[in-house]
C-alpha atoms as a PDB file:
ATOM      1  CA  UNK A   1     191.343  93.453  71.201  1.00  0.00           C
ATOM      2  CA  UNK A   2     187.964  91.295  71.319  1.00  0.00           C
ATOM      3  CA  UNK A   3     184.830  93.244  70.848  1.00  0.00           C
ATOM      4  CA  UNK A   4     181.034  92.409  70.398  1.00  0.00           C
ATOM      5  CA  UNK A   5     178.396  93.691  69.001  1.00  0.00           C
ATOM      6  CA  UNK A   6     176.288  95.637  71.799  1.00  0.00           C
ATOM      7  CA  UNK A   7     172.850  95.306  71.569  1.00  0.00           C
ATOM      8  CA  UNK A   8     171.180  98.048  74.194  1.00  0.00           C
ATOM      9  CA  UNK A   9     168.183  96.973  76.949  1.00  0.00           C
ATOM     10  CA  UNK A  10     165.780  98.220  75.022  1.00  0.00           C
ATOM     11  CA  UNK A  11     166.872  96.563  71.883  1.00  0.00           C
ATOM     12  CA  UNK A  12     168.680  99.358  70.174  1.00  0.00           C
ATOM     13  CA  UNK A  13     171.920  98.929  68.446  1.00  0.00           C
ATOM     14  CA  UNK A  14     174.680 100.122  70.458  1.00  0.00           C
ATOM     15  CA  UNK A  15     177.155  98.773  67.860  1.00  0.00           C
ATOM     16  CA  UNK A  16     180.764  96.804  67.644  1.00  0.00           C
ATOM     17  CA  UNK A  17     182.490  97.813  70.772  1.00  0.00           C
ATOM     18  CA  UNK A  18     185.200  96.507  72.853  1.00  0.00           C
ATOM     19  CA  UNK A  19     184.130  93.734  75.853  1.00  0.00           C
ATOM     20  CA  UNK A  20     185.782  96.141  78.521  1.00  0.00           C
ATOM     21  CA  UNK A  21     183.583  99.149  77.453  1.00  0.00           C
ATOM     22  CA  UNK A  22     180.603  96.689  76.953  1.00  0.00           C
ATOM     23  CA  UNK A  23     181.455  95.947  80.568  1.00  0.00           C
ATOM     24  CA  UNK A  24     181.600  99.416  82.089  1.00  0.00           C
ATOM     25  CA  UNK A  25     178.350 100.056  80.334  1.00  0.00           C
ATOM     26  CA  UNK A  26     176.471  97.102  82.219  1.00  0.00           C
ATOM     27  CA  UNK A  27     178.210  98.185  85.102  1.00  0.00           C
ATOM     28  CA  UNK A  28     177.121 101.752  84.800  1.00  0.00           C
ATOM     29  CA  UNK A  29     173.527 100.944  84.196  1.00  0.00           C
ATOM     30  CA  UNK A  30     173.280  98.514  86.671  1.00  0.00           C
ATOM     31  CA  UNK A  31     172.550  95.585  83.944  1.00  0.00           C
ATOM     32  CA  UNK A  32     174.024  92.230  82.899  1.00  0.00           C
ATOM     33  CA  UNK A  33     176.251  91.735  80.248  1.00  0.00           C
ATOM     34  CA  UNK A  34     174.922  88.665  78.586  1.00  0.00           C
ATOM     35  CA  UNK A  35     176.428  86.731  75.234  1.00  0.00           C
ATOM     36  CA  UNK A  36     173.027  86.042  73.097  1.00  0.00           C
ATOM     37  CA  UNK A  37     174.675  85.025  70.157  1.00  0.00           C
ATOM     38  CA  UNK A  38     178.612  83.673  70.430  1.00  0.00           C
ATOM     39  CA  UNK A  39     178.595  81.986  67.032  1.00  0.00           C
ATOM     40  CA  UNK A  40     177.942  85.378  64.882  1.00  0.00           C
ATOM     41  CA  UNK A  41     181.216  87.101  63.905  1.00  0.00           C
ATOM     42  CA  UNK A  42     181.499  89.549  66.502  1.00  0.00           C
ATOM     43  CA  UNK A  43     179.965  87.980  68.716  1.00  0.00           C
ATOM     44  CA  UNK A  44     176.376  89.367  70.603  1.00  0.00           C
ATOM     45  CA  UNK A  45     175.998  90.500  73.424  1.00  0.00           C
ATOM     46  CA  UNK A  46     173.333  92.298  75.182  1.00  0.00           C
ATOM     47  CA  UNK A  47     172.655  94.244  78.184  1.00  0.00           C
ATOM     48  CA  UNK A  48     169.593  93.084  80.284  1.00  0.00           C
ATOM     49  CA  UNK A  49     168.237  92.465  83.630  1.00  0.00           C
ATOM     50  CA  UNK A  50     169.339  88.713  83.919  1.00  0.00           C
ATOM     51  CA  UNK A  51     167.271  87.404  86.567  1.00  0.00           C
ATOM     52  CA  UNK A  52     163.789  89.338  85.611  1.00  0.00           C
ATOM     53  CA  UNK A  53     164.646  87.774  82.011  1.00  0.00           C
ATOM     54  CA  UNK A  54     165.028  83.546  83.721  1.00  0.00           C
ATOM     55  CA  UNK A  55     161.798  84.964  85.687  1.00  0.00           C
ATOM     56  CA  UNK A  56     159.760  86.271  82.384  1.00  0.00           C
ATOM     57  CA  UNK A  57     160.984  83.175  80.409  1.00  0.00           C
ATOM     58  CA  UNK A  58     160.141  80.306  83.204  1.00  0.00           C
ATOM     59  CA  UNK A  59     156.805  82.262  83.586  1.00  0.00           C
ATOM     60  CA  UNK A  60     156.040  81.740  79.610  1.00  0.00           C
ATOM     61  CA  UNK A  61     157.010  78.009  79.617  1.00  0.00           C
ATOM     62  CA  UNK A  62     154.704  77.850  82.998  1.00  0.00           C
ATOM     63  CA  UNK A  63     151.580  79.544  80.348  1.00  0.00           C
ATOM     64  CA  UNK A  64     152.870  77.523  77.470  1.00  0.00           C
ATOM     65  CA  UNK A  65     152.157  73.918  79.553  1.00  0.00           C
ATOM     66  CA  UNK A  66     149.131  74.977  81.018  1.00  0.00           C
ATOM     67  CA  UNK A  67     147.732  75.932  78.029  1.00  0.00           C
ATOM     68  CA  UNK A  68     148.607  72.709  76.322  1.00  0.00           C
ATOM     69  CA  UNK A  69     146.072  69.947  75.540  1.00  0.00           C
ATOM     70  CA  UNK A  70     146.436  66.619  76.286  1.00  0.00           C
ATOM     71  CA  UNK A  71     145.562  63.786  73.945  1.00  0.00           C
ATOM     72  CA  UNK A  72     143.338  61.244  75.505  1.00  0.00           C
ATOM     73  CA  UNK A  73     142.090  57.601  73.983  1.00  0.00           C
ATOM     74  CA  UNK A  74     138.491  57.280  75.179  1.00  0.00           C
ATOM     75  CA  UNK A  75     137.609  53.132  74.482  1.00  0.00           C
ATOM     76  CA  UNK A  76     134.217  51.899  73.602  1.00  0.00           C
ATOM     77  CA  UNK A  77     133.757  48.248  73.335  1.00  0.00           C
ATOM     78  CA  UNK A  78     131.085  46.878  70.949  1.00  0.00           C
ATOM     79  CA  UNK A  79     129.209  43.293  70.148  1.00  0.00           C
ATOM     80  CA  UNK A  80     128.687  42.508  66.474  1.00  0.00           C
ATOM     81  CA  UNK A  81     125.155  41.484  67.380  1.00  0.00           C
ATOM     82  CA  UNK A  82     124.046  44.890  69.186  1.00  0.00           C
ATOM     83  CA  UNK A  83     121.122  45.706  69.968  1.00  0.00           C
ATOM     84  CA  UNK A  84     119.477  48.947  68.092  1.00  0.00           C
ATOM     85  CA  UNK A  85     118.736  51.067  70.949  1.00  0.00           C
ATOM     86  CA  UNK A  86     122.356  50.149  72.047  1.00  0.00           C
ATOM     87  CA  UNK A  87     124.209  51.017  69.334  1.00  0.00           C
ATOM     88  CA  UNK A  88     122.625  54.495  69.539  1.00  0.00           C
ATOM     89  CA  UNK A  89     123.523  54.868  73.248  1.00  0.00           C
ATOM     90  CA  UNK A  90     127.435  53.607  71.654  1.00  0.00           C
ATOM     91  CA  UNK A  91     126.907  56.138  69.133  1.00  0.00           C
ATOM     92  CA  UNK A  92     126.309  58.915  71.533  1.00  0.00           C
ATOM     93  CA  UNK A  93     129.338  58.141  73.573  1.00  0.00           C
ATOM     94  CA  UNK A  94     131.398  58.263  70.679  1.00  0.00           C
ATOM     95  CA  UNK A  95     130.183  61.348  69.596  1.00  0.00           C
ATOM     96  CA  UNK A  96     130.519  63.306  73.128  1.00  0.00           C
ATOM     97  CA  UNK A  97     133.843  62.060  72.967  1.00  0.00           C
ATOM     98  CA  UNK A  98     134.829  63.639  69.474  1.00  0.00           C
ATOM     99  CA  UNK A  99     132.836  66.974  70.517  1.00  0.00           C
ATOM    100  CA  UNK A 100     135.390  67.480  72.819  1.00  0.00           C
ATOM    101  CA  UNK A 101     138.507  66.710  71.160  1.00  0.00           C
ATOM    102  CA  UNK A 102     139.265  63.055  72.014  1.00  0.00           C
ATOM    103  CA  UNK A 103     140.167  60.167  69.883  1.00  0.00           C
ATOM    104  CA  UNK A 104     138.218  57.315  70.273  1.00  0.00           C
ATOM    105  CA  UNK A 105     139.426  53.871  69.877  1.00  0.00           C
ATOM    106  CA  UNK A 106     136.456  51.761  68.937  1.00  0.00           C
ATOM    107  CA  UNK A 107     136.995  47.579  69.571  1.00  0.00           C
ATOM    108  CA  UNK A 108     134.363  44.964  68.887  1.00  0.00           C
ATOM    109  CA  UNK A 109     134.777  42.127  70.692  1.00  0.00           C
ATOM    110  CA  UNK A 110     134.264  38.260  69.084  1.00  0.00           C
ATOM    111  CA  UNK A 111     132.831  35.937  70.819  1.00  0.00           C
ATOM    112  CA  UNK A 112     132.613  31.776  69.795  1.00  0.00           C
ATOM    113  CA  UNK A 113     131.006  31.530  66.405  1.00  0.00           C
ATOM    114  CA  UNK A 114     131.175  35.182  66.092  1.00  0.00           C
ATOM    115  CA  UNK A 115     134.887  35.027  65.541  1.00  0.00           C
ATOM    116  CA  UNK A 116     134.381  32.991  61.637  1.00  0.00           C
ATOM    117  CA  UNK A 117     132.005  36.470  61.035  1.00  0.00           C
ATOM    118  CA  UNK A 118     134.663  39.291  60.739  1.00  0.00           C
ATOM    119  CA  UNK A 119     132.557  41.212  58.281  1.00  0.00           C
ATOM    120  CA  UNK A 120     129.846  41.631  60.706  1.00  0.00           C
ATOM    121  CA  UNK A 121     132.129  43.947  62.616  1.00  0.00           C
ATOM    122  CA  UNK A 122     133.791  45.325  59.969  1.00  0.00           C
ATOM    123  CA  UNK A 123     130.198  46.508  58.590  1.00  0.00           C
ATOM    124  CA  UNK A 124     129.073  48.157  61.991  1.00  0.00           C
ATOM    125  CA  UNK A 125     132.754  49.843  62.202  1.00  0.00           C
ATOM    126  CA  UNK A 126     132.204  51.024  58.688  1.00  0.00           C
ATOM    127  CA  UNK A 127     128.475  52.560  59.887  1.00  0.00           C
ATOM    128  CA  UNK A 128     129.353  53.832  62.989  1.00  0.00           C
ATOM    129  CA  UNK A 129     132.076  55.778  60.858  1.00  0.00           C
ATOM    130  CA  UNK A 130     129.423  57.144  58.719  1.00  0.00           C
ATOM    131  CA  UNK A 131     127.320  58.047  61.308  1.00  0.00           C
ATOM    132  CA  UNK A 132     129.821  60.302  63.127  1.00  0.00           C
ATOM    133  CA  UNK A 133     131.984  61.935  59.583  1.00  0.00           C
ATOM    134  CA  UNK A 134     130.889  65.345  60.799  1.00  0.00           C
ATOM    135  CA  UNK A 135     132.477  65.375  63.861  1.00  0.00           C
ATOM    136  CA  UNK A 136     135.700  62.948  63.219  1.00  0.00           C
ATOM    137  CA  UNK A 137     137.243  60.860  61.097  1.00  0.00           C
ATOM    138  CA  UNK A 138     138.617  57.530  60.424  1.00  0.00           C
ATOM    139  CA  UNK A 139     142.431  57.508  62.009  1.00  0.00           C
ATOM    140  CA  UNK A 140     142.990  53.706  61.700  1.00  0.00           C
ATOM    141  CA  UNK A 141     141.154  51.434  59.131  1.00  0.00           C
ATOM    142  CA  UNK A 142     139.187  48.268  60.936  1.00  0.00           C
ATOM    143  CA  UNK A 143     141.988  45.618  62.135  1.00  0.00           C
ATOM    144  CA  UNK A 144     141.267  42.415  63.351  1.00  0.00           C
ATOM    145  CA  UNK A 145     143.727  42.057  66.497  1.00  0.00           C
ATOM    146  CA  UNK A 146     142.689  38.379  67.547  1.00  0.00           C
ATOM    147  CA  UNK A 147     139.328  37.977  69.122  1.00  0.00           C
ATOM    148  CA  UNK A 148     138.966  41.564  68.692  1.00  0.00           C
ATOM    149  CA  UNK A 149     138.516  44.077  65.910  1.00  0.00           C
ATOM    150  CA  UNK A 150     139.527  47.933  65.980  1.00  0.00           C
ATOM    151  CA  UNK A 151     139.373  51.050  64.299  1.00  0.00           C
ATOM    152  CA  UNK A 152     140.786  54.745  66.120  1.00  0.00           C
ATOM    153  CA  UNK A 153     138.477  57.688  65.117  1.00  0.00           C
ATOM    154  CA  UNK A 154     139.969  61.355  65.407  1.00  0.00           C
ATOM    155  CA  UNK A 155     138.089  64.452  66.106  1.00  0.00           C
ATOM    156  CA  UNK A 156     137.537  67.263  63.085  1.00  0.00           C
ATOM    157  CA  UNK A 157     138.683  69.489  65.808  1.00  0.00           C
ATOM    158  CA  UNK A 158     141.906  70.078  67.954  1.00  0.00           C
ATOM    159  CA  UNK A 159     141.673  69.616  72.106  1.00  0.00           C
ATOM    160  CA  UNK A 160     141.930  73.309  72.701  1.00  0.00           C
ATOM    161  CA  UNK A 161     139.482  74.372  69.915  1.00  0.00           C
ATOM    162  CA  UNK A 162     136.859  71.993  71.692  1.00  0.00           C
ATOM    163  CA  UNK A 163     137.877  73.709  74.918  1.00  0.00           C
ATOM    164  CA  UNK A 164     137.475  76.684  73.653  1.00  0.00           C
ATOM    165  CA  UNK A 165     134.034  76.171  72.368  1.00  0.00           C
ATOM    166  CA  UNK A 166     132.580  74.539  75.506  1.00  0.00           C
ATOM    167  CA  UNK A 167     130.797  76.622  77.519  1.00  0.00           C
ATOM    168  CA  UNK A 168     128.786  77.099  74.088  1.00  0.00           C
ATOM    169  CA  UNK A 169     129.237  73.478  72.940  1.00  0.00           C
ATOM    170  CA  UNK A 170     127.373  72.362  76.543  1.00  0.00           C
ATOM    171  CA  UNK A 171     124.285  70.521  75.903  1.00  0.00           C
ATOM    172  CA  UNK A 172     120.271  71.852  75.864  1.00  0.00           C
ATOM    173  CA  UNK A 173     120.748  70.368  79.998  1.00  0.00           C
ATOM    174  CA  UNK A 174     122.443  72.921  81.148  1.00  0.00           C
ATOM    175  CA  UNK A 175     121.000  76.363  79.701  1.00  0.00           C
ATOM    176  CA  UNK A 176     117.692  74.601  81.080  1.00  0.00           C
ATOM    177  CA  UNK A 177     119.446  74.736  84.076  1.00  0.00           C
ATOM    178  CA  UNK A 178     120.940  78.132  83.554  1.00  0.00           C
ATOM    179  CA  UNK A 179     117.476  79.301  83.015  1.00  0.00           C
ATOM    180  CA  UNK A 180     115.944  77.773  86.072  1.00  0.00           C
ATOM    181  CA  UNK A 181     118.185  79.864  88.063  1.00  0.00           C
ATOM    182  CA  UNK A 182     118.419  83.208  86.595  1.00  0.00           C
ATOM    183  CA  UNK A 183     114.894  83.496  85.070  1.00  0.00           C
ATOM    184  CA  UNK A 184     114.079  82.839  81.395  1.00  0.00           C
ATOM    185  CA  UNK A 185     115.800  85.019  78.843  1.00  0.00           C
ATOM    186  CA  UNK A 186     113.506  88.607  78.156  1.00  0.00           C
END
């Protein structure tokens, strides 16, 4: 005679019992029978409330997504002959970017004569690597891809530990603002 080994809707251990008592037991306590592992030797079966269990489980892998970060490749072209003041505008981008858990692919662009100068770009990838360590690092060494060069820069931190950290990580701008409307702190 088959049997399984019961497991009870609380998780207790019923024990090895035949599937026709197994059966009357979900029956008597209004449960489903339901085979959670049929590759053991006896078999496992437990007794459960079927649908609330599909319910619970689609409801997790509903949390699970929305909780999820996404990955997103923020660009930022360059010039090897950039202006200062530009660069640290560049700079800035790059770094807002990292703060909140984006990779950033970085591509300087050759133009003409600029093209027999690789090492110009490959010197202001190298600084603007330097510049923002703290915050991310190098993901992909400096390539030259035709008429352009690029390098992929990571973030220290993950998407959701960015998220996470915003409302704190928001600039001087808006606790000014903050400020403004409640009063200054006491």
């Amino acid at each position: 005679m088959p049997e399984v080994r019961l497991v009870g809707p609380n998780g207790e251990q019923v024990g090895i019992v035949p599937i026709a008592k197994a059966l009357d037991l979900a029956r008597e306590s209004d449960l489903d029978l339901v085979e959670v592992a049929p590759t053991a030797r006896p078999p496992v079966a437990k007794l459960m409330d079927y649908g609330k269990f599909k319910y619970e489980s689609a409801m997790k892998a509903r949390d699970a997504r929305r909780n999820q970060a996404h990955t997103v490749i923020k660009e930022i072209k360059l010039r090897p002959k950039i202006d200062p003041h530009d660069y640290g505008t560049k700079k800035g981008h790059v770094e807002r970017f990292l703060k909140a858990g984006d990779k950033v692919k970085v591509t300087i662009m050759f133009r003409g004569r600029e093209q027999s100068r690789p090492e110009l770009g490959f010197r202001l990838l190298q600084r603007l690597a330097e510049d923002v360590e703290e915050l991310g690092f190098v993901e992909s060494r400096p390539k030259q891809d035709g008429r352009n060069m690029i390098m992929v820069l990571g973030p220290h931190k993950k998407k959701s530990e960015a998220k996470a950290e915003g409302p704190r990580a928001t600039g001087s701008r808006a606790r000014r603002q903050e400020e403004q409307e409640h009063g200054s702190p006491a």
